[in-house]
N, C-alpha and C. Protein backbone atom coordinates (compact mmCIF):
# COMPACT_ATOMS: atom_id res chain seq x y z
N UNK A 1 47.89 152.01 -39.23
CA UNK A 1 48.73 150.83 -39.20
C UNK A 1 49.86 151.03 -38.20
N UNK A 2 50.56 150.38 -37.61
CA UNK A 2 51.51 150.11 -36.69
C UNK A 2 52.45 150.98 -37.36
N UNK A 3 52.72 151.00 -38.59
CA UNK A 3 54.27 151.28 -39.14
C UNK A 3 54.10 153.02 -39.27
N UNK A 4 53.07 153.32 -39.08
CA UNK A 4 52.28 155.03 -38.82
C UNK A 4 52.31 155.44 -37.31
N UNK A 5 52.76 154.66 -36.58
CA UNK A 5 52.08 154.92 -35.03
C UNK A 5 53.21 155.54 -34.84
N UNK A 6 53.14 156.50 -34.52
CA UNK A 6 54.59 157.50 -33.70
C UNK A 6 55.00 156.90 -31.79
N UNK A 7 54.00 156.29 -31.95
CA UNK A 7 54.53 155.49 -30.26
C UNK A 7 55.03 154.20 -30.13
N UNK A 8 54.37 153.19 -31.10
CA UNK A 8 55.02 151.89 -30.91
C UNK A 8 56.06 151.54 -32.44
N UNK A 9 57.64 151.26 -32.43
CA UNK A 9 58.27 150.73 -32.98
C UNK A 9 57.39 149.47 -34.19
N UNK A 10 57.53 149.11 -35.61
CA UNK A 10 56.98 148.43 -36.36
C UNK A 10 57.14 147.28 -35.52
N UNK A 11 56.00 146.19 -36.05
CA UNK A 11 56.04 144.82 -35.16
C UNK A 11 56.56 144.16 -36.08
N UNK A 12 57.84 143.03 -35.44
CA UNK A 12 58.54 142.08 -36.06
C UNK A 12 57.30 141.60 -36.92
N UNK A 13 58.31 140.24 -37.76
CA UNK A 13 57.38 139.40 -38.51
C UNK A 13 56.74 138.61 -37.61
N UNK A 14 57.60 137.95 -36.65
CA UNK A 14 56.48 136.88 -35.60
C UNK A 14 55.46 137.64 -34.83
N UNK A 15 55.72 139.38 -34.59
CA UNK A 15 54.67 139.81 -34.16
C UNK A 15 53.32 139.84 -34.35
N UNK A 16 53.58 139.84 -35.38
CA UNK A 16 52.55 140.40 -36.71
C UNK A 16 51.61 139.28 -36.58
N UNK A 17 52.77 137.62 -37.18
CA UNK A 17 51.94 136.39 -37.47
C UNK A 17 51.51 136.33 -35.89
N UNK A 18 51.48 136.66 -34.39
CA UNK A 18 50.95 136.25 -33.61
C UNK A 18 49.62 136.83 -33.34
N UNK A 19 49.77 138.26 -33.96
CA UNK A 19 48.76 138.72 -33.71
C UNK A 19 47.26 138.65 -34.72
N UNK A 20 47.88 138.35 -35.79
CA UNK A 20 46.86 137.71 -36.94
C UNK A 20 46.05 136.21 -36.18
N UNK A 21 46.84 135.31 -35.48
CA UNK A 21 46.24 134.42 -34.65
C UNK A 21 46.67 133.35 -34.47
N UNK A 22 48.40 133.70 -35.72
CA UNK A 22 49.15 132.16 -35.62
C UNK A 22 49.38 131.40 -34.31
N UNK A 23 48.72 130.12 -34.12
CA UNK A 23 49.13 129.25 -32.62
C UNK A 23 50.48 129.03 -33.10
N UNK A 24 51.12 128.50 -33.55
CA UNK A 24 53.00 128.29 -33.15
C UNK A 24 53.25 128.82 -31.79
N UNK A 25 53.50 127.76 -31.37
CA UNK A 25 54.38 128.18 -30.01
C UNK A 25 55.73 128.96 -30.06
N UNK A 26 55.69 130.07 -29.88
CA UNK A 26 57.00 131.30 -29.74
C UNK A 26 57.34 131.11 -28.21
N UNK A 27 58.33 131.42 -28.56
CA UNK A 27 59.73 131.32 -27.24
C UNK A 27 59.11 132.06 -26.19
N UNK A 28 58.69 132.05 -25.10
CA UNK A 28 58.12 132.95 -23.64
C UNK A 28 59.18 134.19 -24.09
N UNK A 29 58.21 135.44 -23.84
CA UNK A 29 58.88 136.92 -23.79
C UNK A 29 59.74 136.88 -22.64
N UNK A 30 60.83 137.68 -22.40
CA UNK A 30 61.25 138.03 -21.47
C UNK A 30 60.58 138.91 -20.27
N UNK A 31 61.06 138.75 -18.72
CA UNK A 31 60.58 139.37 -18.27
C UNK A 31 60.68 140.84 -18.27
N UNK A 32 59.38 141.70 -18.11
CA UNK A 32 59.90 143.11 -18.53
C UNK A 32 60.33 143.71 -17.54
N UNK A 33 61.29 144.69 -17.73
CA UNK A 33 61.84 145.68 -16.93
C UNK A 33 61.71 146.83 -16.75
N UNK A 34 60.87 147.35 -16.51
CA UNK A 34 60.56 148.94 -16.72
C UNK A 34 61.70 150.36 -16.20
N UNK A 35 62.20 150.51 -17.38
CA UNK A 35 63.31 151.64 -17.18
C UNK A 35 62.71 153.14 -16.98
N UNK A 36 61.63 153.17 -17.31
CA UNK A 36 61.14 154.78 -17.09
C UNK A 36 59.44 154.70 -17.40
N UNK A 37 58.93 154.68 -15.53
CA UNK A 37 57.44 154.71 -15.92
C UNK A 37 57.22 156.30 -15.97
N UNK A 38 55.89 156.76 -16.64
CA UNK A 38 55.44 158.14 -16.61
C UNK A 38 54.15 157.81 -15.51
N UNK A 39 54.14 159.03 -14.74
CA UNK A 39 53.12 159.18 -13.57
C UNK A 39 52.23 160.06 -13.96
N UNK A 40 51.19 160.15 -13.78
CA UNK A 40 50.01 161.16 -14.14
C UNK A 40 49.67 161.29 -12.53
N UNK A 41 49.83 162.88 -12.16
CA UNK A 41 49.21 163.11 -10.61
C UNK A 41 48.95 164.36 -11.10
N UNK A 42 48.34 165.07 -10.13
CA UNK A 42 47.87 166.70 -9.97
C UNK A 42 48.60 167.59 -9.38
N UNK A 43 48.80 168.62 -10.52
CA UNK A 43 49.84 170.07 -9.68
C UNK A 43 49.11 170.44 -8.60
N UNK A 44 48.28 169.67 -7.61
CA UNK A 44 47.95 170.38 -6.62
C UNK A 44 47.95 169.41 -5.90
N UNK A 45 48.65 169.67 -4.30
CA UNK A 45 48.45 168.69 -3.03
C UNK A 45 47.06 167.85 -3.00
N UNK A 46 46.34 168.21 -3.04
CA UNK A 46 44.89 167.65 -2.74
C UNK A 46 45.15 168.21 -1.42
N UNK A 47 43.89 167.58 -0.63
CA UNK A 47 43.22 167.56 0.35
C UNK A 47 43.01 167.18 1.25
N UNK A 48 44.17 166.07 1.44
CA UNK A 48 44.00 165.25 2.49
C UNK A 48 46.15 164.39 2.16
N UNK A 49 46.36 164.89 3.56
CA UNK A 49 48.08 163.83 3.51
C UNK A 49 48.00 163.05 2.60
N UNK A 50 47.37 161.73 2.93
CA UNK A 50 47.68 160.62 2.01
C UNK A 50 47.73 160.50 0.91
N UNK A 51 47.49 161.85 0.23
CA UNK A 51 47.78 161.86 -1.15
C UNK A 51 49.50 162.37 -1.83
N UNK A 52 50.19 163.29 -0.86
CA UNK A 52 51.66 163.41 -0.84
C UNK A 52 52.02 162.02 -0.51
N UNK A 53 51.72 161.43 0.67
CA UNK A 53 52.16 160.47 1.12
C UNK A 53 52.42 159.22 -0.11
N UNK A 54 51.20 159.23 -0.77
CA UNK A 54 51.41 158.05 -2.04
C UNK A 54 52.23 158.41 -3.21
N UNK A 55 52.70 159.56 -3.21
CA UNK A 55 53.48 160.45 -4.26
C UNK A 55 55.14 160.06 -3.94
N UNK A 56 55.34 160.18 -2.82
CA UNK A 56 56.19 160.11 -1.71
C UNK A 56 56.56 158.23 -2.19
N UNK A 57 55.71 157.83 -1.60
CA UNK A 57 55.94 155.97 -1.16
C UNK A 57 55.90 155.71 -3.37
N UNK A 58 55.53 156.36 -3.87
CA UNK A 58 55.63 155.66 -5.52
C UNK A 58 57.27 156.05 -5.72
N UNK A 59 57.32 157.57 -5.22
CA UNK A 59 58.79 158.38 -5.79
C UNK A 59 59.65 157.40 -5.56
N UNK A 60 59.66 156.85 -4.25
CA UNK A 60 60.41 156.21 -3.60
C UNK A 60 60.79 154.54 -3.61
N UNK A 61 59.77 153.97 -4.21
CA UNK A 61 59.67 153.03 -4.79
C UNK A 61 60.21 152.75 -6.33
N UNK A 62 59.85 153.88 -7.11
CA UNK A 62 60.63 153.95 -8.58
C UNK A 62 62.60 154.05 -8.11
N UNK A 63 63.05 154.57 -7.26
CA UNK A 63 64.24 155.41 -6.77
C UNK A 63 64.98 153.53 -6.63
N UNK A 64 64.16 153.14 -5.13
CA UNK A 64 64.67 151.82 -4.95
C UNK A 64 64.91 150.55 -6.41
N UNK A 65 63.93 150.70 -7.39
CA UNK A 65 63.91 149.84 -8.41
C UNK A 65 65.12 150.22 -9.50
N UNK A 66 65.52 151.70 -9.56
CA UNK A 66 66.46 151.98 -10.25
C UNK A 66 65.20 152.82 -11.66
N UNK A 67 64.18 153.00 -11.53
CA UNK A 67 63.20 153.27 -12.45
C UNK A 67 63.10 154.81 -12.77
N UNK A 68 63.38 155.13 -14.09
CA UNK A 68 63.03 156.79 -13.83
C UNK A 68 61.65 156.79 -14.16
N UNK A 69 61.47 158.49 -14.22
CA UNK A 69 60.06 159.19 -14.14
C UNK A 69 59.89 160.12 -15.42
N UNK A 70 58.94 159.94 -15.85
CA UNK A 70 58.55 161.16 -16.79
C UNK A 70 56.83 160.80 -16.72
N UNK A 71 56.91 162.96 -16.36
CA UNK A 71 55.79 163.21 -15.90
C UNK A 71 55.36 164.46 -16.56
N UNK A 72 54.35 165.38 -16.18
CA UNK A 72 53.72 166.28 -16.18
C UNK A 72 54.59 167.42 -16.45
N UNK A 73 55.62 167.67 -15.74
CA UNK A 73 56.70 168.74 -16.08
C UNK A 73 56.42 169.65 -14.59
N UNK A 74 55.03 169.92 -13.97
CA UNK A 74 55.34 170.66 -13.35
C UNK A 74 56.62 170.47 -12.08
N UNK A 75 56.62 171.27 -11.08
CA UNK A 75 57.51 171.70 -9.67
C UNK A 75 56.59 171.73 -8.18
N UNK A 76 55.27 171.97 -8.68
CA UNK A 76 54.73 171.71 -7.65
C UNK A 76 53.12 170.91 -7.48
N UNK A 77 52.44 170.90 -6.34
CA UNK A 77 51.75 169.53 -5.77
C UNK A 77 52.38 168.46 -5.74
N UNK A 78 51.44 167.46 -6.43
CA UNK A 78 51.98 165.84 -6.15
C UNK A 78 53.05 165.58 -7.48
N UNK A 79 52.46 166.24 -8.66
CA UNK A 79 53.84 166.34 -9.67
C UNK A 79 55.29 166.52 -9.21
N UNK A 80 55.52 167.85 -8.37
CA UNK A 80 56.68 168.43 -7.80
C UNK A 80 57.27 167.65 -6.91
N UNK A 81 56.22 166.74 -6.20
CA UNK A 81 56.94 165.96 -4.67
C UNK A 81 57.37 164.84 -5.48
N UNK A 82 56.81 163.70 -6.16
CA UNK A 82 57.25 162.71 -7.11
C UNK A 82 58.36 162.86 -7.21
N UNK A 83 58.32 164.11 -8.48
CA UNK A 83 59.32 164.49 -9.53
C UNK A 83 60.95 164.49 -8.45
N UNK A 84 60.45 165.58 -7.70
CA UNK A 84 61.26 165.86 -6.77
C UNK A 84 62.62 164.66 -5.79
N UNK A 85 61.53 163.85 -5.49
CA UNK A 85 62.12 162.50 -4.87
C UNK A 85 62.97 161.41 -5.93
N UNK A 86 61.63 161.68 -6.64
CA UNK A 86 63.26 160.33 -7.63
C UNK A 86 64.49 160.91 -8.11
N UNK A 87 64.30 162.51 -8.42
CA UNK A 87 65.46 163.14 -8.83
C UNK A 87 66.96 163.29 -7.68
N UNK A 88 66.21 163.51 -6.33
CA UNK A 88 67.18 163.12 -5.54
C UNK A 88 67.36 161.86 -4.51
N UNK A 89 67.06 160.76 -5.36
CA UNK A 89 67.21 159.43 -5.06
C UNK A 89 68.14 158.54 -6.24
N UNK A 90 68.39 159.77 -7.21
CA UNK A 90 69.23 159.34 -8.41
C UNK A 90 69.02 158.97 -9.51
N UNK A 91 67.64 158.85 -9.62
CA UNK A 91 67.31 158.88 -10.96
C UNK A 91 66.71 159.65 -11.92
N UNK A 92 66.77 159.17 -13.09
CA UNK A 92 66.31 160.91 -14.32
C UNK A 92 65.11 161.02 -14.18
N UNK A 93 64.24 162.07 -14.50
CA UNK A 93 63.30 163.11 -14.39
C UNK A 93 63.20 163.39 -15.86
N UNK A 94 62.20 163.36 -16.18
CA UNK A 94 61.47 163.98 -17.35
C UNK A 94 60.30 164.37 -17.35
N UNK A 95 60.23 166.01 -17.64
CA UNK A 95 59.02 166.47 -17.35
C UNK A 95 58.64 166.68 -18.78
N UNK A 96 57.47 166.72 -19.06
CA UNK A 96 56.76 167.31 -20.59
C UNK A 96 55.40 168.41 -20.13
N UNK A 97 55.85 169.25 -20.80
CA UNK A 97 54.60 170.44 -20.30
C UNK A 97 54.36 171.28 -21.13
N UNK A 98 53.30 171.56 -21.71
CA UNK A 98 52.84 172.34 -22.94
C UNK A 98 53.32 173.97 -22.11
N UNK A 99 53.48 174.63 -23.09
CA UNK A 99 54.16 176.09 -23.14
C UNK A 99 53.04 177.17 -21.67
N UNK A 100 51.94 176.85 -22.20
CA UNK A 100 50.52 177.70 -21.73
C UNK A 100 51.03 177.00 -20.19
N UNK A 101 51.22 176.08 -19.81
CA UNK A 101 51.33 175.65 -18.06
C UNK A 101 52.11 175.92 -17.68
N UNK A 102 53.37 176.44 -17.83
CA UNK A 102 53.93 176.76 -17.35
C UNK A 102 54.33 177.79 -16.35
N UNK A 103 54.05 178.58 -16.55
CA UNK A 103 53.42 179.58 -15.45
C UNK A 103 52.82 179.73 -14.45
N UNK A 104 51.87 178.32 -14.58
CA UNK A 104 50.94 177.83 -13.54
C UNK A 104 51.77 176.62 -12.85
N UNK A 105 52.23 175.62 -13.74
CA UNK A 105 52.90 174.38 -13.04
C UNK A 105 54.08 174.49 -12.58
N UNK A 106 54.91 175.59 -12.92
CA UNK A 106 56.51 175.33 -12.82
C UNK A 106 57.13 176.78 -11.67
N UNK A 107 57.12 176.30 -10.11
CA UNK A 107 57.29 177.63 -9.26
C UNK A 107 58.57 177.41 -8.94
N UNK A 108 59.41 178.33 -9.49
CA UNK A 108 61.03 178.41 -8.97
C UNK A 108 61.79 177.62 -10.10
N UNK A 109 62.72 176.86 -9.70
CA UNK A 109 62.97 175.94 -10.37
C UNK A 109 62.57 174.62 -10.56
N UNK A 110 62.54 174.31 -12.56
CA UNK A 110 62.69 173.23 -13.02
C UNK A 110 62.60 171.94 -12.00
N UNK A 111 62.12 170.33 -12.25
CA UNK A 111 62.66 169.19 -11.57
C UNK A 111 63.49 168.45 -12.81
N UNK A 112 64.19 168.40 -12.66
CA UNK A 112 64.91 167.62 -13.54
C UNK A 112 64.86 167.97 -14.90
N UNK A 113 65.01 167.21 -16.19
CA UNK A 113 64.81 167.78 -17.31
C UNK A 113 63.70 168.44 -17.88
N UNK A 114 63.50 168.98 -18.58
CA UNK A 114 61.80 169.55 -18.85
C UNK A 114 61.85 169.87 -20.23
N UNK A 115 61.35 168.68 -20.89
CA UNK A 115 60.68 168.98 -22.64
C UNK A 115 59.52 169.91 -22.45
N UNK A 116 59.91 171.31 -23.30
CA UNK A 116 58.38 172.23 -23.57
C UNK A 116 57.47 171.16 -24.85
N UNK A 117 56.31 171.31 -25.09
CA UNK A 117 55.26 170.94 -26.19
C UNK A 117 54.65 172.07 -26.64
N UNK A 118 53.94 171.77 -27.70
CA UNK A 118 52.88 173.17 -27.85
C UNK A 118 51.55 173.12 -27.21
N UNK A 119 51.23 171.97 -27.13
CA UNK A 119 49.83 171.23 -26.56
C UNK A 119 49.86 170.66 -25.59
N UNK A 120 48.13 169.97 -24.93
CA UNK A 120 48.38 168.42 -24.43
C UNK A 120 48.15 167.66 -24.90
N UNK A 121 48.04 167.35 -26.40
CA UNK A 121 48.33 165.98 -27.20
C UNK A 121 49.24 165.96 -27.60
N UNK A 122 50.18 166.68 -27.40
CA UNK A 122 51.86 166.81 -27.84
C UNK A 122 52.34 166.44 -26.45
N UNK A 123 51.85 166.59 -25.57
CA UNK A 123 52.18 166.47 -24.07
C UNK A 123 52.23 164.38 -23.94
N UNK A 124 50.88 164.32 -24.32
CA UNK A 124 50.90 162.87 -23.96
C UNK A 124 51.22 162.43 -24.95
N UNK A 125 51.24 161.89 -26.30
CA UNK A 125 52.34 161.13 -27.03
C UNK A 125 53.68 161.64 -27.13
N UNK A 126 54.42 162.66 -26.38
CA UNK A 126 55.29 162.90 -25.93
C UNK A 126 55.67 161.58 -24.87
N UNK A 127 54.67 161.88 -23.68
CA UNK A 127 55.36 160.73 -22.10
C UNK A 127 54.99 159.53 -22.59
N UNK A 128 53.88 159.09 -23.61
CA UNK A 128 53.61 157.88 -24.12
C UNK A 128 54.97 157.51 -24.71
N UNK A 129 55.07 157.91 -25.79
CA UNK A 129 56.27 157.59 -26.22
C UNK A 129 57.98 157.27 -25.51
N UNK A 130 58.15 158.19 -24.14
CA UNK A 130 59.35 158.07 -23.36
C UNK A 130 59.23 156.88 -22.46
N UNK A 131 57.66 156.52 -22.67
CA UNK A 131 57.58 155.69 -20.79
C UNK A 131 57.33 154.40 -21.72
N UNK A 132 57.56 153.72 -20.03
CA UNK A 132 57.24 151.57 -20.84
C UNK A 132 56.12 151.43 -19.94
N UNK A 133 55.51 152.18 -18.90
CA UNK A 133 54.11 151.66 -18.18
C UNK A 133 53.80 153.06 -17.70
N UNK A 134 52.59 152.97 -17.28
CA UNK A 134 51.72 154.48 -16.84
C UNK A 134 50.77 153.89 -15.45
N UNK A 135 51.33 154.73 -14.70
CA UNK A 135 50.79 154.62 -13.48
C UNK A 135 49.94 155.92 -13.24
N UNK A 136 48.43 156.42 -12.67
CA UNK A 136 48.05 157.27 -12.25
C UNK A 136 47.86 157.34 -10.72
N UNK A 137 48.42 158.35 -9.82
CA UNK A 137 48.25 159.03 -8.51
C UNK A 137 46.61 159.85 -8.44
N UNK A 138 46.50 160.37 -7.71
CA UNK A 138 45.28 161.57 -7.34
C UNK A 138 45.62 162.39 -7.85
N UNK A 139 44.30 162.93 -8.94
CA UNK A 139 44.50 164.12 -9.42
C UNK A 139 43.28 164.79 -9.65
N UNK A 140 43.17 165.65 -10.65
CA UNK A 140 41.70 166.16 -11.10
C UNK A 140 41.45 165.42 -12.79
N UNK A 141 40.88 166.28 -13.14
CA UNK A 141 40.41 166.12 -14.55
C UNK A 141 41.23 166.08 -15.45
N UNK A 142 42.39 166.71 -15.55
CA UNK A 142 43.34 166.19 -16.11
C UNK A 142 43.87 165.36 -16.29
N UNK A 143 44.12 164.50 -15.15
CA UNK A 143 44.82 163.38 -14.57
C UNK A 143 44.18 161.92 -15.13
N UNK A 144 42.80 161.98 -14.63
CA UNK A 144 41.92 161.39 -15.53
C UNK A 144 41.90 161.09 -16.85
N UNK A 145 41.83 162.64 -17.47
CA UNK A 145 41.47 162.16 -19.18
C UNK A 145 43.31 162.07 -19.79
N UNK A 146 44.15 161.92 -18.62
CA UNK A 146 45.69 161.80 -19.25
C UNK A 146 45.28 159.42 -18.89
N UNK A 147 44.81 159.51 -18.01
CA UNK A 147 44.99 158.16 -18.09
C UNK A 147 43.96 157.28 -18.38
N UNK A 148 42.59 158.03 -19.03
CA UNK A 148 41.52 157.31 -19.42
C UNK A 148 42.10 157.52 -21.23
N UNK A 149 42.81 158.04 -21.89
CA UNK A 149 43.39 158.04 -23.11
C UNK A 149 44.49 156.84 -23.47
N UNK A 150 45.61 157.30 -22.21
CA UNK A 150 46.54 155.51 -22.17
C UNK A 150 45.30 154.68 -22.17
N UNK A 151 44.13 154.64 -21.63
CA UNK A 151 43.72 153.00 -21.68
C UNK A 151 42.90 153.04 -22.81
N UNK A 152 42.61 153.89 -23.57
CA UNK A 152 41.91 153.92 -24.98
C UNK A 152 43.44 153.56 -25.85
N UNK A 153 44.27 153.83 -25.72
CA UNK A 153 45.23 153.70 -26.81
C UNK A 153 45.61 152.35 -26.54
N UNK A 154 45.69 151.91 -25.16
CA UNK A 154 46.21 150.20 -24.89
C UNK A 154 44.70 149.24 -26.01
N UNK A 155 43.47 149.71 -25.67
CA UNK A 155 42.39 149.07 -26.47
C UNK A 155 42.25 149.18 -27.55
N UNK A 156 42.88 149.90 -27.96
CA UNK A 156 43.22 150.73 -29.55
C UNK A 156 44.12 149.55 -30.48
N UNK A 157 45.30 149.63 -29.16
CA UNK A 157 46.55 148.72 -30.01
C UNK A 157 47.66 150.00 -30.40
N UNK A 158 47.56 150.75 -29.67
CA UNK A 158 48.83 152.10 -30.15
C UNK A 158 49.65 151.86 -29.36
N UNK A 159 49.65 151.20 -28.14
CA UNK A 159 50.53 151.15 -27.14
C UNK A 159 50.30 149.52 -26.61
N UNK A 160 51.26 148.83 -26.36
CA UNK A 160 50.63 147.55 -25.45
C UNK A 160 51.29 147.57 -24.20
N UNK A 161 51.75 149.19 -23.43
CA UNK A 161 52.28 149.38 -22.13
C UNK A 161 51.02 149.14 -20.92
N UNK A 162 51.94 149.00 -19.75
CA UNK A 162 50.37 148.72 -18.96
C UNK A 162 50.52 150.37 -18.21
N UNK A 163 48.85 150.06 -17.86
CA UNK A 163 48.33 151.22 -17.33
C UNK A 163 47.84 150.42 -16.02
N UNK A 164 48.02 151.39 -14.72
CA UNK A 164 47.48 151.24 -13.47
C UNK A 164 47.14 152.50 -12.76
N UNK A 165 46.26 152.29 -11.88
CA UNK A 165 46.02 153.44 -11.05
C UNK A 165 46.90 152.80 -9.54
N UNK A 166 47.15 153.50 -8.62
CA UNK A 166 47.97 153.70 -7.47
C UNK A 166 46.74 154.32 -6.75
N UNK A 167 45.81 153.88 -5.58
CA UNK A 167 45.23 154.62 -4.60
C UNK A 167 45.70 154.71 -3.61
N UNK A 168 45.52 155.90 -2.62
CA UNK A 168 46.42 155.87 -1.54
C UNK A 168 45.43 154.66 -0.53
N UNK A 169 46.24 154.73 0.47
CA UNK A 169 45.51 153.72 1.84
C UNK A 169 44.60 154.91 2.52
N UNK A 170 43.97 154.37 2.73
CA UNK A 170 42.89 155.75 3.72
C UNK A 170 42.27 155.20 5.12
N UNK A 171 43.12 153.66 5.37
CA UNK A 171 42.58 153.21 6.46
C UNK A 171 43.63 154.27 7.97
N UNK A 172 44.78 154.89 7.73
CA UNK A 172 45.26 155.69 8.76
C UNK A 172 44.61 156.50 8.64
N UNK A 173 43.73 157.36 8.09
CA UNK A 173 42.94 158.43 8.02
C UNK A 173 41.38 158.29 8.62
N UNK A 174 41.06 156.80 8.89
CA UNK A 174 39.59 156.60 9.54
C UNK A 174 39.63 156.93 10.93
N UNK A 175 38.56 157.62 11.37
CA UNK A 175 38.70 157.43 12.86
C UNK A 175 38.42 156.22 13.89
């Protein structure tokens, strides 16, 4: 039930009756504002520029909107460059990273704040819970089953945040 879900707040009473199927016309929602999306990308550059590059043009885009980030936790690849940019474009940073990655994700120093977990299902209803939308960058398998889960939980009804993927452009890269 909703009032069990550790991610979404209980639904008002008009929530409730709208979603049972009451037609009453309710007042238009406000428009939303997203104060802190979470990014799903890969602790590793990839393989090709345009994948920093879209890490880069999102960081930078959250920075201009006034939007923070909570992510992965690591310091380096496309996690680290993100993380990196919105933190010095002025806005907060939140990393979440199970204990075991650290070692692997986190070279030198920290980006911004960094919640440890014990897991990665402590990891993601961790950033589920901090973020209001989920955007995924290029990543591997991780990255994937971090944002093929947001869209099981949006179909679920655990979350009604939106989920998008971000591809880079690959037409500067054709010959």
């Amino acid at each position: 039930t909703t009032a069990l879900n550790p991610i979404l707040p209980p639904r008002t009473r008009e929530e409730t009756s709208q979603a049972m199927g009451d037609t009453t016309a309710a007042a238009p929602a406000p428009p939303r504002k997203f104060g802190r999306i979470c990014v799903f990308c890969g602790s590793n550059s990839g393989n090709r520029a345009v994948f920093g590059d879209a890490a880069l043009e999102l960081g930078q885009g959250l920075v201009t909107r006034g939007v923070d980030l909570v992510y992965g936790g690591g310091s380096i690849g496309l996690m680290g460059l993100i993380a990196q940019t919105v933190l010095d474009g002025g806005c907060r940073v939140l990393g979440v990273i199970p204990r075991a990655l650290m070692p692997l994700e986190i070279s030198g120093a920290s980006v911004g704040e960094v919640k440890i977990v014990s897991d990665m299902h402590e990891r993601k209803a961790e950033m589920a819970r901090q973020a209001d939308a989920f955007i995924a960058l290029p990543g591997g398998y991780g990255t994937m089953e971090e944002l093929l889960e947001m869209i099981t939980w949006s179909q679920l009804g655990i979350h009604d945040k939106p989920v998008s993927i971000m591809t880079p452009s690959t037409s500067n890269t054709l010959p």
